[in-house]
Protein backbone atom coordinates (compact mmCIF):
# COMPACT_ATOMS: atom_id res chain seq x y z
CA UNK A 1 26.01 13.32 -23.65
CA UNK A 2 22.73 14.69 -24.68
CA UNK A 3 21.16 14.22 -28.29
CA UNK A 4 19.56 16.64 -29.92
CA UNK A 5 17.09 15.07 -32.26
CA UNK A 6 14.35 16.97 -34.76
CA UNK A 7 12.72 13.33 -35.25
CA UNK A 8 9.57 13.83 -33.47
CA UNK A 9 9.27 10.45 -32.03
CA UNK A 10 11.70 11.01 -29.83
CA UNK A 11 10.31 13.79 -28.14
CA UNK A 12 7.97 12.41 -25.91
CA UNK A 13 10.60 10.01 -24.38
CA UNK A 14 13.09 13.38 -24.24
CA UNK A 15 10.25 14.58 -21.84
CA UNK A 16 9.61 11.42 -20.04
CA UNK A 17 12.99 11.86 -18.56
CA UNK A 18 13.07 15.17 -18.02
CA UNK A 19 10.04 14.94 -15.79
CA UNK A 20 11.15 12.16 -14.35
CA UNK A 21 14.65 13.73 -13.24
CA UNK A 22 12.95 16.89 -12.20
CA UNK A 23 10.47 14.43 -9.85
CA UNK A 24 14.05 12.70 -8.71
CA UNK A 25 15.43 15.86 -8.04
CA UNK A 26 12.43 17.11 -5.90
CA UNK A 27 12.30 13.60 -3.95
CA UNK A 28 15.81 13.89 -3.49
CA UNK A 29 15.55 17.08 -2.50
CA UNK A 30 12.66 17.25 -0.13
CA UNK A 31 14.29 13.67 1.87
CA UNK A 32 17.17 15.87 2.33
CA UNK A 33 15.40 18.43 4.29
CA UNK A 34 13.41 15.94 6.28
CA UNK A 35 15.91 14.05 7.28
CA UNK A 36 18.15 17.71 8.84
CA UNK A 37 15.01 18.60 10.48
């Protein structure tokens, strides 16, 4: 369920976790190719 919120001080922590799932995401992803090689 994602909020949508125009109160700016929720903003940065809407990005926090964005970059954070994109860095999980690339972890995840980059494990997954080591460990086929």
């Amino acid at each position: 369920m994602t909020i949508v919120s125009n109160d700016p001080s929720w903003w940065s922590t809407i990005d926090q976790n964005r970059s954070y799932s994109y860095f999980v995401v690339a972890a995840s992803t980059i494990n997954v190719y080591d460990w086929g090689q």
